[in-house]
C-alpha atoms as a PDB file:
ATOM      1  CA  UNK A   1      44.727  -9.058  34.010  1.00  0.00           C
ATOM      2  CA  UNK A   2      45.431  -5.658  31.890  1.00  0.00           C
ATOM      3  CA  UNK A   3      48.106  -6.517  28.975  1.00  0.00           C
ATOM      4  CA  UNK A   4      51.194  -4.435  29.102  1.00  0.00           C
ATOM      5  CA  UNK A   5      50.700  -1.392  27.030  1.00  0.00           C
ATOM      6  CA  UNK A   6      52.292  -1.194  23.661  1.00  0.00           C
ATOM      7  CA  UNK A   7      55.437   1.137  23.916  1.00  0.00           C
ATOM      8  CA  UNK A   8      55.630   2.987  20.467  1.00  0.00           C
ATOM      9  CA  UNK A   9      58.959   5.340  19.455  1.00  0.00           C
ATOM     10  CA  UNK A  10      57.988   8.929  19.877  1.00  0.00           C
ATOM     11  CA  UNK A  11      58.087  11.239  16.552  1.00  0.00           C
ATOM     12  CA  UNK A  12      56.839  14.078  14.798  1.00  0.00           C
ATOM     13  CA  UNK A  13      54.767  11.558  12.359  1.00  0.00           C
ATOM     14  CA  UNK A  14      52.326   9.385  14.206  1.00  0.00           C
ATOM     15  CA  UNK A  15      50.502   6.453  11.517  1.00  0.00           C
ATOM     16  CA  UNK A  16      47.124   5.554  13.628  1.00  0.00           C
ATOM     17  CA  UNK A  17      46.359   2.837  11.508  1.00  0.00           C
ATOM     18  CA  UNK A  18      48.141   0.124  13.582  1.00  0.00           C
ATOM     19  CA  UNK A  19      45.400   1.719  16.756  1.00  0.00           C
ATOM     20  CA  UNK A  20      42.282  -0.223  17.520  1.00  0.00           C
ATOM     21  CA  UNK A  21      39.340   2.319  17.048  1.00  0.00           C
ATOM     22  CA  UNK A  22      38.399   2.208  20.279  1.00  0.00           C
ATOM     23  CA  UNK A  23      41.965   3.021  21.418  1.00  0.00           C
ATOM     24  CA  UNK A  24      42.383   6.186  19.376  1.00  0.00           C
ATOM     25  CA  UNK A  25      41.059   8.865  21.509  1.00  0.00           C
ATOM     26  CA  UNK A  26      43.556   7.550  24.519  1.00  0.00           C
ATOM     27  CA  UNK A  27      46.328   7.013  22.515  1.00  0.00           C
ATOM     28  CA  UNK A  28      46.603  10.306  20.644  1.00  0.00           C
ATOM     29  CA  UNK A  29      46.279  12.128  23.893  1.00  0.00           C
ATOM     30  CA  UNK A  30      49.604  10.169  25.652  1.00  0.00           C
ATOM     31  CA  UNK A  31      51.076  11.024  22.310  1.00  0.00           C
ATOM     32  CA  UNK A  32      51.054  14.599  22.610  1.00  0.00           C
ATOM     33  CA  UNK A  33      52.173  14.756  25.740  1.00  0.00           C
ATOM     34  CA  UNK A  34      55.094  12.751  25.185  1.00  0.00           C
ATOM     35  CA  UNK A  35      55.467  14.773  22.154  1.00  0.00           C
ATOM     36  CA  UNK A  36      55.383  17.924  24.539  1.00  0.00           C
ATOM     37  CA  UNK A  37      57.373  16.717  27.216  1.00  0.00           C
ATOM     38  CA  UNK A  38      60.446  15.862  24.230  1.00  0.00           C
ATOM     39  CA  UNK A  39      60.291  19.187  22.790  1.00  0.00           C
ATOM     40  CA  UNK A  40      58.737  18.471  19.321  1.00  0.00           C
ATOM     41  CA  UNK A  41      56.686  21.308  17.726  1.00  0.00           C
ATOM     42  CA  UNK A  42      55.300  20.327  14.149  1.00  0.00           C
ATOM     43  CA  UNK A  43      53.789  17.125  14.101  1.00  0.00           C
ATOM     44  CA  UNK A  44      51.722  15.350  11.881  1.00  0.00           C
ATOM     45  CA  UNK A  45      49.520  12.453  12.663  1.00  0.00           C
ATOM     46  CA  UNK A  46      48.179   9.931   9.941  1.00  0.00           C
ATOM     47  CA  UNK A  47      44.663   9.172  10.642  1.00  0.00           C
ATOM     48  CA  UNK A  48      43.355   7.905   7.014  1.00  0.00           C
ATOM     49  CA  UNK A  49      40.391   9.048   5.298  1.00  0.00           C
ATOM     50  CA  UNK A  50      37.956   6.658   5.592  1.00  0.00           C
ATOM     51  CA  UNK A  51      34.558   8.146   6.788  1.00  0.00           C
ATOM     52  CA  UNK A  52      36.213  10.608   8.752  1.00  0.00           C
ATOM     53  CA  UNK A  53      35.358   9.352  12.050  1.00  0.00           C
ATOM     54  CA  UNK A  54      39.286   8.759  12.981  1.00  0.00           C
ATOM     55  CA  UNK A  55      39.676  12.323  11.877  1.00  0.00           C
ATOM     56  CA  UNK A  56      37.196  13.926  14.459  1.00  0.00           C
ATOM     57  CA  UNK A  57      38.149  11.574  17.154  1.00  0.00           C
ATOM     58  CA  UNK A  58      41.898  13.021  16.581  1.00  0.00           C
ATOM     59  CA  UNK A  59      40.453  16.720  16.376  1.00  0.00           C
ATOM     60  CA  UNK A  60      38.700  17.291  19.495  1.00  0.00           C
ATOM     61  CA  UNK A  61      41.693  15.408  21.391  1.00  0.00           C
ATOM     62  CA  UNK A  62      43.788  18.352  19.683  1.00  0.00           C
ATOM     63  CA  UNK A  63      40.887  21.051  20.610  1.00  0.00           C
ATOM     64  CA  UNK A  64      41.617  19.969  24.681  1.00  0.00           C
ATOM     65  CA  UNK A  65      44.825  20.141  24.523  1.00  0.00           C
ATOM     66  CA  UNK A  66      45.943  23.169  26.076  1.00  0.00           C
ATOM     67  CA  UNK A  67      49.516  22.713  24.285  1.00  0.00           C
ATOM     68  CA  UNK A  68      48.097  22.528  20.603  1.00  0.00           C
ATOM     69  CA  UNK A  69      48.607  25.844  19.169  1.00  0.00           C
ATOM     70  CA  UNK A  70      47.016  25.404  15.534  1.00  0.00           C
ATOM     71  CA  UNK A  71      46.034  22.198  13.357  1.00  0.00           C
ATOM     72  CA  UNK A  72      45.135  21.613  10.245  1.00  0.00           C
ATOM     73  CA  UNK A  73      44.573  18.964   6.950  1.00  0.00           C
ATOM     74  CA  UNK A  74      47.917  17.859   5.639  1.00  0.00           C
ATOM     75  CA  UNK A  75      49.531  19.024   2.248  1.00  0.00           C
ATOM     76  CA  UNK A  76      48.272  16.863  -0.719  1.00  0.00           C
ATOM     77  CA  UNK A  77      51.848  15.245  -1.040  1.00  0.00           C
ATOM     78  CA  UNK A  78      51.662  14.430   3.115  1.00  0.00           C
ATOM     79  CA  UNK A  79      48.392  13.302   3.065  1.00  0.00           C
ATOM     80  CA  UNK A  80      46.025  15.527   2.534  1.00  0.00           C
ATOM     81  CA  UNK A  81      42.536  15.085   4.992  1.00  0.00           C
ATOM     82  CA  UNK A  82      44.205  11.314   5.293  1.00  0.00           C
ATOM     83  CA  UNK A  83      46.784  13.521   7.903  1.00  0.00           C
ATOM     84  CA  UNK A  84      46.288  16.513  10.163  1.00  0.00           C
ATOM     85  CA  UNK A  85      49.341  18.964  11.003  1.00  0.00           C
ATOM     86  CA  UNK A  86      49.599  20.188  14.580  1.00  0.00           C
ATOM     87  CA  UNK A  87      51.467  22.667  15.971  1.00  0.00           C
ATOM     88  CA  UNK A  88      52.465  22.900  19.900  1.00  0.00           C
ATOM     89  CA  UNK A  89      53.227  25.606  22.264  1.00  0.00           C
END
């Protein structure tokens, strides 16, 4: 039996460091559609800096998203490469 998926508050500031690995690519996608589907427009989604590979994982989910008009490394005082900032359509 599948467990119940986890419902999370929708924002414009997403923290994947609660997200199993494995779970990221999925996850982040639902995100920005619920994102979409509410409206929001600037969002910014906290992937850590580690290694990176969270980072890439969360950039080509952005890069097939028809929605996502521009992204980009987080400010120094938001983050920095720890965060990317997206902008929707």
């Amino acid at each position: 039996m599948e467990p119940e998926p986890i419902r999370i508050p929708i924002s414009d500031v997403f923290d994947l460091h609660s997200v199993p690995p494995r779970d990221v690519k999925e996850v982040v996608a639902e995100y920005l559609l619920e994102a979409h589907r509410l409206g929001l427009r600037a969002l910014r989604i906290i992937h850590g800096r580690g290694i990176g590979v969270q980072r890439e994982i969360v950039r080509s989910v952005l890069e097939q998203t028809d929605f996502v008009v521009h992204y980009r490394d987080a400010p120094a005082e938001a983050g920095g490469w720890g965060a990317t900032i997206v902008t929707l359509r």
